[in-house]
N, C-alpha and C. Protein backbone atom coordinates (compact mmCIF):
# COMPACT_ATOMS: atom_id res chain seq x y z
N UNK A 1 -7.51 9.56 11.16
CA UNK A 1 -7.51 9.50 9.71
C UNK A 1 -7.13 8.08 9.30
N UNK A 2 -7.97 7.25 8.57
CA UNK A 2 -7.51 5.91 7.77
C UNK A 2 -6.46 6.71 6.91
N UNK A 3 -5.14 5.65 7.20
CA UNK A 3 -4.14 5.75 6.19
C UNK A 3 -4.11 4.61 5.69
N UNK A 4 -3.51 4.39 4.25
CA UNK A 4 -3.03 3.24 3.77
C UNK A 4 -1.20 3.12 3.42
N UNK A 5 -0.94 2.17 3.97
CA UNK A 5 0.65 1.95 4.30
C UNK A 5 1.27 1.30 3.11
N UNK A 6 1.91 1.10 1.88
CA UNK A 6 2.40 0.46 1.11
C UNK A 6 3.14 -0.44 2.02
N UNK A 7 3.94 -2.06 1.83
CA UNK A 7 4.12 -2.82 2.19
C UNK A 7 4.74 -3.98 1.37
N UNK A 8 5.61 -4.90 2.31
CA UNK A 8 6.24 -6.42 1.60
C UNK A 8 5.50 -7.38 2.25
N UNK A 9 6.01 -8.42 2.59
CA UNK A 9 5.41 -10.00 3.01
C UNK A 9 6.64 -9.51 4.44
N UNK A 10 7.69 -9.40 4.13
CA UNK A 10 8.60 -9.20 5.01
C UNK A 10 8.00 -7.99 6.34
N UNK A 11 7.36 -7.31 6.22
CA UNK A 11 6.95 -5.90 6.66
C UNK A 11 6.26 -6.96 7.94
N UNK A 12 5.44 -7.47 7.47
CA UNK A 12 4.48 -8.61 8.35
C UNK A 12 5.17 -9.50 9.10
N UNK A 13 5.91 -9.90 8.80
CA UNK A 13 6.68 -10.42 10.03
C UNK A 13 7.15 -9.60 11.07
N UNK A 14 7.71 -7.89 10.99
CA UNK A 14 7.90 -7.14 11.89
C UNK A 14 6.69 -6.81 12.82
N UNK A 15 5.44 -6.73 11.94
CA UNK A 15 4.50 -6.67 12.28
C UNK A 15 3.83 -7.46 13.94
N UNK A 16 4.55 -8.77 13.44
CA UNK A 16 3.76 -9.83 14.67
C UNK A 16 4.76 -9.85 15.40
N UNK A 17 5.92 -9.50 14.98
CA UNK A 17 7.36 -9.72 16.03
C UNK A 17 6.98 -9.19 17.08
N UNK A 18 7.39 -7.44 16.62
CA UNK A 18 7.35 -6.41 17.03
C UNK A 18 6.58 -5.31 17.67
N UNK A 19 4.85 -6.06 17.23
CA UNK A 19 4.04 -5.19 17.51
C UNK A 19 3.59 -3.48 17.09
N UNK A 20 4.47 -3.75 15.77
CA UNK A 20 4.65 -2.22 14.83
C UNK A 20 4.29 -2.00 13.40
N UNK A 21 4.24 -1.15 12.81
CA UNK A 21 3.77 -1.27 11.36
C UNK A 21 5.47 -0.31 10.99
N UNK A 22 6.30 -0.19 9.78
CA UNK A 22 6.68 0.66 9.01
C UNK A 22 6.74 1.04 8.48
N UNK A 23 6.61 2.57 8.28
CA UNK A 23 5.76 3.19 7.62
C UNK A 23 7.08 3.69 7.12
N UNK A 24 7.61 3.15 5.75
CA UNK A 24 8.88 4.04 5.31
C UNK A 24 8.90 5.08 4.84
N UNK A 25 9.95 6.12 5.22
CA UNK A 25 9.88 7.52 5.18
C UNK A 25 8.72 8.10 5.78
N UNK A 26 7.84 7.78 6.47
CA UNK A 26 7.11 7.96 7.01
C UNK A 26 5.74 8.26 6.25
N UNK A 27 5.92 7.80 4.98
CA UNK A 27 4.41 7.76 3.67
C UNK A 27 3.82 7.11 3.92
N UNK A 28 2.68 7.52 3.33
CA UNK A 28 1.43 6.72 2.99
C UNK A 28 -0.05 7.47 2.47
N UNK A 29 -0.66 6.96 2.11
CA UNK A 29 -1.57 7.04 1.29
C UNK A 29 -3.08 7.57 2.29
N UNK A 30 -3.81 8.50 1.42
CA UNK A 30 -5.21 8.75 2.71
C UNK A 30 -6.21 9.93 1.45
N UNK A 31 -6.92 10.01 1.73
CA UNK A 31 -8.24 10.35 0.82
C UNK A 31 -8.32 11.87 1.62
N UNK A 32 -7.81 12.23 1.13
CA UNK A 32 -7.36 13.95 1.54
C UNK A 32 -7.92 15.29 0.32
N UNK A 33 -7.60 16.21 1.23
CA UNK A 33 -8.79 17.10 0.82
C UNK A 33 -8.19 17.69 -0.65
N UNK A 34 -6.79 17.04 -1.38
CA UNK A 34 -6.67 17.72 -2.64
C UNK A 34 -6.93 16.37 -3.73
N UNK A 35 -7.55 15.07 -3.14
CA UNK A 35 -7.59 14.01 -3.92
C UNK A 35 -9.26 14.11 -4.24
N UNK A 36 -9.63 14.64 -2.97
CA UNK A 36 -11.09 15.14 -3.13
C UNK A 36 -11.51 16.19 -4.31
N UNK A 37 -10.43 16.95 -4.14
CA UNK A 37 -10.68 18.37 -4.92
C UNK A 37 -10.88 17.96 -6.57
N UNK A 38 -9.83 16.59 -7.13
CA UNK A 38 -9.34 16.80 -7.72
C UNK A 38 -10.53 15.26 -8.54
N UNK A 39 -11.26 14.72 -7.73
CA UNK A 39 -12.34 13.64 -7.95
C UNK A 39 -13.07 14.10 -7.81
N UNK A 40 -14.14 15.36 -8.13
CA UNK A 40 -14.66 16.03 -7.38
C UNK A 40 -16.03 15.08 -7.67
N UNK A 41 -16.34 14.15 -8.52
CA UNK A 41 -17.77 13.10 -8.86
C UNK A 41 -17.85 12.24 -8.00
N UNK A 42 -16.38 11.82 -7.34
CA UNK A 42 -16.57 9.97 -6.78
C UNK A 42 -16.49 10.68 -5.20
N UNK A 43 -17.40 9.35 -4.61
CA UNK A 43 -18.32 9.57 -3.18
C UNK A 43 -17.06 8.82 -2.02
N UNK A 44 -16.83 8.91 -0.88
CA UNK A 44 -16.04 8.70 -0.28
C UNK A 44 -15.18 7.31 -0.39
N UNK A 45 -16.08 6.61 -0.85
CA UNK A 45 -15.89 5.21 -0.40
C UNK A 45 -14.85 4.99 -2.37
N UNK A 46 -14.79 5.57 -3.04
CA UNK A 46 -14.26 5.53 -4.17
C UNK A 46 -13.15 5.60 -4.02
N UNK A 47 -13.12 7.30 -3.42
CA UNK A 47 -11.85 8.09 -3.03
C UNK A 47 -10.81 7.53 -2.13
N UNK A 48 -11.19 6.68 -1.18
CA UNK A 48 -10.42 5.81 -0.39
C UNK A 48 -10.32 4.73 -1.40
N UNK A 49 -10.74 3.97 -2.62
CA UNK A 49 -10.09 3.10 -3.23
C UNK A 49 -8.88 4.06 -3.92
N UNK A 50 -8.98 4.75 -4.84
CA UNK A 50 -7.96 5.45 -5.40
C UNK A 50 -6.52 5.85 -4.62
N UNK A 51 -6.65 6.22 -3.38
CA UNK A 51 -5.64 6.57 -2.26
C UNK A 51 -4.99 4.63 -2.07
N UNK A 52 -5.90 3.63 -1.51
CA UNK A 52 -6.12 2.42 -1.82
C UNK A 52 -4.93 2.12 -2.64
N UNK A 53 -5.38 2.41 -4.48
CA UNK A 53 -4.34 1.90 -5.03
C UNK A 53 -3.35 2.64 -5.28
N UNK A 54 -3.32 3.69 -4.53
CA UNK A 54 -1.96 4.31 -4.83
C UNK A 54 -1.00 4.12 -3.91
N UNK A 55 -1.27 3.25 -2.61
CA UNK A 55 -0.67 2.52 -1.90
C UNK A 55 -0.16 1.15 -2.38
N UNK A 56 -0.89 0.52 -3.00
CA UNK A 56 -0.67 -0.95 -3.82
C UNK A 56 0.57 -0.61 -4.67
N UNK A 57 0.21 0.23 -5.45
CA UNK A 57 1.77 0.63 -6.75
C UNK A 57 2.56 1.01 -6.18
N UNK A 58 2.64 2.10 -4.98
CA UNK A 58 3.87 2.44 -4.17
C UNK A 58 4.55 0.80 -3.26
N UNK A 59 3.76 0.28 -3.36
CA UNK A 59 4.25 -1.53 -2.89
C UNK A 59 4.91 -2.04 -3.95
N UNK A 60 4.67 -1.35 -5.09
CA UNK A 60 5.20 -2.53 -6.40
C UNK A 60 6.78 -2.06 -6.55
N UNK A 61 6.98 -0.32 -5.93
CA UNK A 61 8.02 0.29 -5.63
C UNK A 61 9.05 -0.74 -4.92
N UNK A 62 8.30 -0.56 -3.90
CA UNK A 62 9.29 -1.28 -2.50
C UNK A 62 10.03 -3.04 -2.94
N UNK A 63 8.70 -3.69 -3.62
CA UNK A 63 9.28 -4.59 -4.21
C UNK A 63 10.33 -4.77 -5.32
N UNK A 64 10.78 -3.59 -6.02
CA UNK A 64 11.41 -3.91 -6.72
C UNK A 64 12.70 -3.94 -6.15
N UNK A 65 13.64 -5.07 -7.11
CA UNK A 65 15.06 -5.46 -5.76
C UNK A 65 14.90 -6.11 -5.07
N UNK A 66 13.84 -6.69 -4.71
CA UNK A 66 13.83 -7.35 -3.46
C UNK A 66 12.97 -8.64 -3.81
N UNK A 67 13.17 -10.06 -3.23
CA UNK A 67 12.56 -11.28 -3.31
C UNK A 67 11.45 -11.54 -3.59
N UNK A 68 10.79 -10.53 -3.25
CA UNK A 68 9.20 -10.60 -2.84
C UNK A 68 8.37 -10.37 -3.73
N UNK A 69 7.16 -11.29 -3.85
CA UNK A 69 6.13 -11.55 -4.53
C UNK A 69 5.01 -11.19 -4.69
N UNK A 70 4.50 -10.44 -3.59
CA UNK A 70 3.24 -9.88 -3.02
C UNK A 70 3.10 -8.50 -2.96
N UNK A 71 1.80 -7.98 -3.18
CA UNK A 71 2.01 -6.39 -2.65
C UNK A 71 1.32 -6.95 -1.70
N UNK A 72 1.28 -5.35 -0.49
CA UNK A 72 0.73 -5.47 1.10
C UNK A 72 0.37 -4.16 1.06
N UNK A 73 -0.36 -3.72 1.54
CA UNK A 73 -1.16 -2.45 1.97
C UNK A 73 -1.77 -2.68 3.19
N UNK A 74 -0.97 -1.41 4.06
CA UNK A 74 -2.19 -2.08 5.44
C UNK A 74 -2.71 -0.51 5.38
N UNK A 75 -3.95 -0.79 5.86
CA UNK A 75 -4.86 -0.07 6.79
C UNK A 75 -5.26 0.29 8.20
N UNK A 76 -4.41 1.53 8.40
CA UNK A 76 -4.63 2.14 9.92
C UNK A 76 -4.70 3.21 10.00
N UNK A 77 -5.55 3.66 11.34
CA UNK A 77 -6.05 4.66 11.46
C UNK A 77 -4.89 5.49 12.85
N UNK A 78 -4.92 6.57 12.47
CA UNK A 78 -4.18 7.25 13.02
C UNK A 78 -4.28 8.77 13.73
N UNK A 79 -4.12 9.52 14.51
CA UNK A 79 -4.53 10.35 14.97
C UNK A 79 -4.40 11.44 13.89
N UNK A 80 -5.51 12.51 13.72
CA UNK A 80 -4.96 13.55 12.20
C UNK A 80 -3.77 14.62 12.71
N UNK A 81 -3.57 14.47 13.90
CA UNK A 81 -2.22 15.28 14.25
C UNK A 81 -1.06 14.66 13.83
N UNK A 82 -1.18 14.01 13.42
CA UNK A 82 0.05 12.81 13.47
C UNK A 82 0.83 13.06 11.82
N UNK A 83 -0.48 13.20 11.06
CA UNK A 83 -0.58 13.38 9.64
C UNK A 83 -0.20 14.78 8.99
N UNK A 84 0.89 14.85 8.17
CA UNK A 84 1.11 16.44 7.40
C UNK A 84 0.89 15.59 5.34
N UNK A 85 -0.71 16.85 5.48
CA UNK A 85 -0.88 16.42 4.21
C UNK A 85 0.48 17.01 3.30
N UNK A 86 0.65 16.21 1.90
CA UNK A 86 1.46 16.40 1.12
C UNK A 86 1.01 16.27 -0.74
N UNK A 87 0.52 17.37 -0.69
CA UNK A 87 -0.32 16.88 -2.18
C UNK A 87 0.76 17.55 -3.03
N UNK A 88 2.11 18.44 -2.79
CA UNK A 88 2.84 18.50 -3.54
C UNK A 88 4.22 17.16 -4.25
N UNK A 89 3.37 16.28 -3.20
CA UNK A 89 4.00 14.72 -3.73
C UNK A 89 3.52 14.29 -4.82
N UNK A 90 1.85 14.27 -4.09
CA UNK A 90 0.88 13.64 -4.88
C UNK A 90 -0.17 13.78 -4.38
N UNK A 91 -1.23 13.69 -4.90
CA UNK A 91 -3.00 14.12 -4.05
C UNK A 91 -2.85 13.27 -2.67
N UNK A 92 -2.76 12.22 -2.64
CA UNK A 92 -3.03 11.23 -1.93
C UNK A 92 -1.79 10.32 -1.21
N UNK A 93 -0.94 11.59 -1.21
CA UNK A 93 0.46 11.26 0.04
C UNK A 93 -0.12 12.11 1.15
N UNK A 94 0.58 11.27 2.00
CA UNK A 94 0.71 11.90 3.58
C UNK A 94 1.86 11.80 4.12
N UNK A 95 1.96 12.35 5.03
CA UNK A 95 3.69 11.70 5.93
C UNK A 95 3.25 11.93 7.48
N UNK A 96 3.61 10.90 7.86
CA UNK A 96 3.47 10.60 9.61
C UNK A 96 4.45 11.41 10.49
N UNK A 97 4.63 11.41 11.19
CA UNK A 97 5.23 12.21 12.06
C UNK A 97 6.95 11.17 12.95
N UNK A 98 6.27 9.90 11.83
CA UNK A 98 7.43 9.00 12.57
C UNK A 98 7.36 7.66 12.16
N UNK A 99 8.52 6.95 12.09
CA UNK A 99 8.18 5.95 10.56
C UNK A 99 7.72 4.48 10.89
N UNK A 100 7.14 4.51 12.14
CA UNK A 100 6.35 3.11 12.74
C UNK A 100 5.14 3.89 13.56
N UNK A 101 4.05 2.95 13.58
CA UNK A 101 2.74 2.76 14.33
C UNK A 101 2.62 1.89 14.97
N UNK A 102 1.97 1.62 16.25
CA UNK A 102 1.61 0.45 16.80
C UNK A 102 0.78 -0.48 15.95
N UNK A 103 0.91 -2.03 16.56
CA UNK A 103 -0.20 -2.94 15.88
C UNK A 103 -1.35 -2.38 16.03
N UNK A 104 -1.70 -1.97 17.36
CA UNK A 104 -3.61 -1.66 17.17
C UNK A 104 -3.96 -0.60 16.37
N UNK A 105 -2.97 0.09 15.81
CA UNK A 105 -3.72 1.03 15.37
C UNK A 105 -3.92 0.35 13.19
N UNK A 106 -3.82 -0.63 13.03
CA UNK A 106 -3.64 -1.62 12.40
C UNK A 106 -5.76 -2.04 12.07
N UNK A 107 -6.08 -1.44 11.21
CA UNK A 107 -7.71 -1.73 10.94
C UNK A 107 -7.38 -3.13 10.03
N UNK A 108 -6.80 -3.13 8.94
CA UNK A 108 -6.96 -4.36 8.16
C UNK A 108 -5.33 -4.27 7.39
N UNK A 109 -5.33 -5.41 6.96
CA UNK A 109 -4.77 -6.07 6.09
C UNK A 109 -4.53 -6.58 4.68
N UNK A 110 -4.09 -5.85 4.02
CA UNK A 110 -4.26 -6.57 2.09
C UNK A 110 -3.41 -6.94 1.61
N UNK A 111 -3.61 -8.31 0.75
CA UNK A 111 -1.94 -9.01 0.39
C UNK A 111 -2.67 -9.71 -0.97
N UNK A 112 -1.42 -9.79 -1.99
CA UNK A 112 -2.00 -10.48 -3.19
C UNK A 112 -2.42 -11.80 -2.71
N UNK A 113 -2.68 -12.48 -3.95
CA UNK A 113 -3.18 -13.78 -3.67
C UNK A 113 -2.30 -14.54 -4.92
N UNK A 114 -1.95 -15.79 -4.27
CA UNK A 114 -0.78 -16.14 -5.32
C UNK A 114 -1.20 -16.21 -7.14
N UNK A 115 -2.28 -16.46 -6.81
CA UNK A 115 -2.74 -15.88 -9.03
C UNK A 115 -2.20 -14.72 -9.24
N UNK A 116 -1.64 -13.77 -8.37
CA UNK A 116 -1.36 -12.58 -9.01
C UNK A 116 -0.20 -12.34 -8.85
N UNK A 117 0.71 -12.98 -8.29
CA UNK A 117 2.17 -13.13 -8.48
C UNK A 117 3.38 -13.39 -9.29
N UNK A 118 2.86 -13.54 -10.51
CA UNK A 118 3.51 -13.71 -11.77
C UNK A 118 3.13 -12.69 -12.32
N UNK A 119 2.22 -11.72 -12.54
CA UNK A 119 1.89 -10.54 -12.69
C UNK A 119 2.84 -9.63 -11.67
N UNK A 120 2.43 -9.64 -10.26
CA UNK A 120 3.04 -8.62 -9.49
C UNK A 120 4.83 -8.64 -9.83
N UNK A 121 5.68 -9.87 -10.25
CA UNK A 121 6.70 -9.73 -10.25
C UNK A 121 7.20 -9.08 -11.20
N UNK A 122 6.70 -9.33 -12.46
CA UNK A 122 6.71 -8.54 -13.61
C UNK A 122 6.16 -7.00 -13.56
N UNK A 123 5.73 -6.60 -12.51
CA UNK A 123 5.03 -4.94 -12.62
C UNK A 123 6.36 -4.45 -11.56
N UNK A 124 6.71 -5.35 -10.96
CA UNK A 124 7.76 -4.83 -9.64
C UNK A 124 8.89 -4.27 -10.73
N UNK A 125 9.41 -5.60 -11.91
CA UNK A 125 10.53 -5.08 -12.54
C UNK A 125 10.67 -3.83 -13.65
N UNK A 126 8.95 -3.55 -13.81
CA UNK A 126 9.00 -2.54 -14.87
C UNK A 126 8.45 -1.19 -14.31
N UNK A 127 7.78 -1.07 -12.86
CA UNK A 127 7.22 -0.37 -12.69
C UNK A 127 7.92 1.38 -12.70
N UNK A 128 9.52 1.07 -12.33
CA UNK A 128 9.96 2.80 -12.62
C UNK A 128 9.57 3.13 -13.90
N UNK A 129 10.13 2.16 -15.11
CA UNK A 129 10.22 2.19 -16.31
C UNK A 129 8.80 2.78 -16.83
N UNK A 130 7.41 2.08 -16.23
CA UNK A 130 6.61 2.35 -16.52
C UNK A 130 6.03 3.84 -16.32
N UNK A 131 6.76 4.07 -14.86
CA UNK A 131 6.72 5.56 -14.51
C UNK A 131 7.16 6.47 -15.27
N UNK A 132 7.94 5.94 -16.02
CA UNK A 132 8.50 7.29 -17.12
C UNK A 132 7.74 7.50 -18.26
N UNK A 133 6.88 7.23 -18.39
CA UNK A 133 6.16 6.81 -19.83
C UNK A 133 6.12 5.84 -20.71
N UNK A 134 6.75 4.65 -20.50
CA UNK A 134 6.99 3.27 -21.15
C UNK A 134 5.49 2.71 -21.51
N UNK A 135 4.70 2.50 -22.78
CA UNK A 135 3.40 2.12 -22.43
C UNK A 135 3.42 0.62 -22.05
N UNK A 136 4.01 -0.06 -22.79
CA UNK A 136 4.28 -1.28 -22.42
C UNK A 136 4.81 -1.72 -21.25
N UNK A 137 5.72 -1.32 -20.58
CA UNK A 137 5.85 -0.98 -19.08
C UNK A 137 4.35 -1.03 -18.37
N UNK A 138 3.60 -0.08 -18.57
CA UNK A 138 2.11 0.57 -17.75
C UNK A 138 1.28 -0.64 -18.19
N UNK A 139 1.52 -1.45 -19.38
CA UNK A 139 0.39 -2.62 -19.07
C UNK A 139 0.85 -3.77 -18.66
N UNK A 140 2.09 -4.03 -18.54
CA UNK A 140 2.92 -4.71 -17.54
C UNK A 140 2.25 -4.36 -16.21
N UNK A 141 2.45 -3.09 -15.59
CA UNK A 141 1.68 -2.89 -14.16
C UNK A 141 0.38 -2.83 -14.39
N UNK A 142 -0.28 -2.65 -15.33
CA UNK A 142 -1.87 -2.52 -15.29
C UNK A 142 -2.38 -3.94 -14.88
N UNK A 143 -1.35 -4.97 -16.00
CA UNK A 143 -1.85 -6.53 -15.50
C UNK A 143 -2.00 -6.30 -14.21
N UNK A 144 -0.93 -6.20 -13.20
CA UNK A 144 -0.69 -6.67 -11.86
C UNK A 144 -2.09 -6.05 -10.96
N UNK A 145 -2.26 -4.50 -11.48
CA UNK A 145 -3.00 -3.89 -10.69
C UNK A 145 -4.54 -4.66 -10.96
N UNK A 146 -4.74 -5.25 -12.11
CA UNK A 146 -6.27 -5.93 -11.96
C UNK A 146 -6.49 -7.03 -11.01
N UNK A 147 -5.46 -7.09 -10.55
CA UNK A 147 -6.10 -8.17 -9.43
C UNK A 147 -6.06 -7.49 -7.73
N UNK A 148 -7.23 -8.00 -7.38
CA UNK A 148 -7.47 -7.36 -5.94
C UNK A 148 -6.67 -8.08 -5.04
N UNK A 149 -6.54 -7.14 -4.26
CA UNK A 149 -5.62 -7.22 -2.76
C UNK A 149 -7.17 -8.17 -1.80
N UNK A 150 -6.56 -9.11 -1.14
CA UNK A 150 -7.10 -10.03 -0.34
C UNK A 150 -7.46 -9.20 0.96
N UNK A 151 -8.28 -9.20 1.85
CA UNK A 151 -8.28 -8.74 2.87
C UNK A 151 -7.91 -9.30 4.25
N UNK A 152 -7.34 -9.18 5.02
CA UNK A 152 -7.12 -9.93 6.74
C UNK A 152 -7.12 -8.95 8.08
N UNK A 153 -8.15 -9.75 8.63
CA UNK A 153 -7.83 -9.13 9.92
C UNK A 153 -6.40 -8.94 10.65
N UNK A 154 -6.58 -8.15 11.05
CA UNK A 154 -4.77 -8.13 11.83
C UNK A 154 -4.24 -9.59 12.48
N UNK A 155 -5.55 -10.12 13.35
CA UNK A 155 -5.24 -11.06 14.11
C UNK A 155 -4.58 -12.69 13.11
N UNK A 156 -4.94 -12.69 11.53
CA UNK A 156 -5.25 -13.29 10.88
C UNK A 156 -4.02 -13.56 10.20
N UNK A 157 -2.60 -12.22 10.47
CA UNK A 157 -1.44 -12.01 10.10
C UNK A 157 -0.58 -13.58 10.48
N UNK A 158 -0.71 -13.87 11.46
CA UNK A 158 0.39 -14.85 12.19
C UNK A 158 0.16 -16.33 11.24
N UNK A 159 -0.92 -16.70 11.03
CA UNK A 159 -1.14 -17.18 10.45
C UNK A 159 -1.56 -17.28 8.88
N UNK A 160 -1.45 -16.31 8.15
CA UNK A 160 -0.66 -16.12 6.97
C UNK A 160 0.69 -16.22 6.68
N UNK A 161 1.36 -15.89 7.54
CA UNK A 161 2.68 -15.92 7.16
C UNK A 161 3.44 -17.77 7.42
N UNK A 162 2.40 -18.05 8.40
CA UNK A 162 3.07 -19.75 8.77
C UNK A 162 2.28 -20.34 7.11
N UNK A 163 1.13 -19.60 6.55
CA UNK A 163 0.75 -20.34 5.15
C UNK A 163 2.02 -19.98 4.04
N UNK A 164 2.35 -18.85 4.26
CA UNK A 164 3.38 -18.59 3.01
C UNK A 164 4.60 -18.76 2.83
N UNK A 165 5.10 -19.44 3.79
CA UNK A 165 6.73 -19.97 4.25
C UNK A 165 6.68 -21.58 2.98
């Protein structure tokens, strides 16, 4: 099953250390059969964006409190035993069976791009707020969310991070 992992800049460094992904609390995001149910018009490749960005905003989570500038979403695929769907979270939660993956199982890579970092910091600080119903809050994160996540090969990690120091 492609999962999508919410993520920091920091996460990526464990990443190349370590040879691991963390998957906190063991969440993440995947195009499952009640996100399906519930899109029932949009064709696969949609449905994995939506799961997509519901990994990106659960990043804007993790960032808040913390230094960091970037959302990260990785993409890996994982055995479906591994996976207990959870649509009483949300359509498009999952939970792993354990709160790291190996690197290979690591398909791609997504990280803002610094134009969208004055946006992302501002969606990091409002984003609970926005969760409660704040509208102004939600276009605070709406800014952030219009900008696309960059893509990288895994191998492509080590050297992103020597660019962003």
């Amino acid at each position: 099953m492609r999962i999508y992992i919410p993520a920091i800049m920091a996460d990526l460094a464990a990443f190349v250390e370590k040879e691991e992904v963390l998957v906190r609390g063991g969440t993440a995001f995947a195009l499952t059969p009640a996100l399906r149910e519930y899109y029932v018009a949009g064709d696969d490749e949609e449905l994995e964006h939506i799961a997509f960005s519901d990994a990106a905003r659960a990043s804007l989570r993790i960032l808040y409190g913390t230094p960091g500038r970037k959302r990260v979403v990785i993409s890996a695929d994982v055995p479906d035993k591994q996976v207990t769907l959870r649509p009483d979270l949300d359509r498009a939660v999952v939970r792993l069976d354990r709160e790291t993956i190996p690197a290979d199982s690591v398909a791609a890579i997504h990280v803002d791009l610094e134009m969208a970092e004055e946006a992302v910091v501002a969606a990091a600080e409002l984003i609970h707020v926005a969760e409660m119903g704040d509208e102004d809050a939600e276009i605070t994160v709406g800014n952030a969310e219009d900008y696309e996540l960059a893509w990288y090969a895994p191998e492509e990690i080590g050297f992103l991070l020597e660019l962003s120091q």
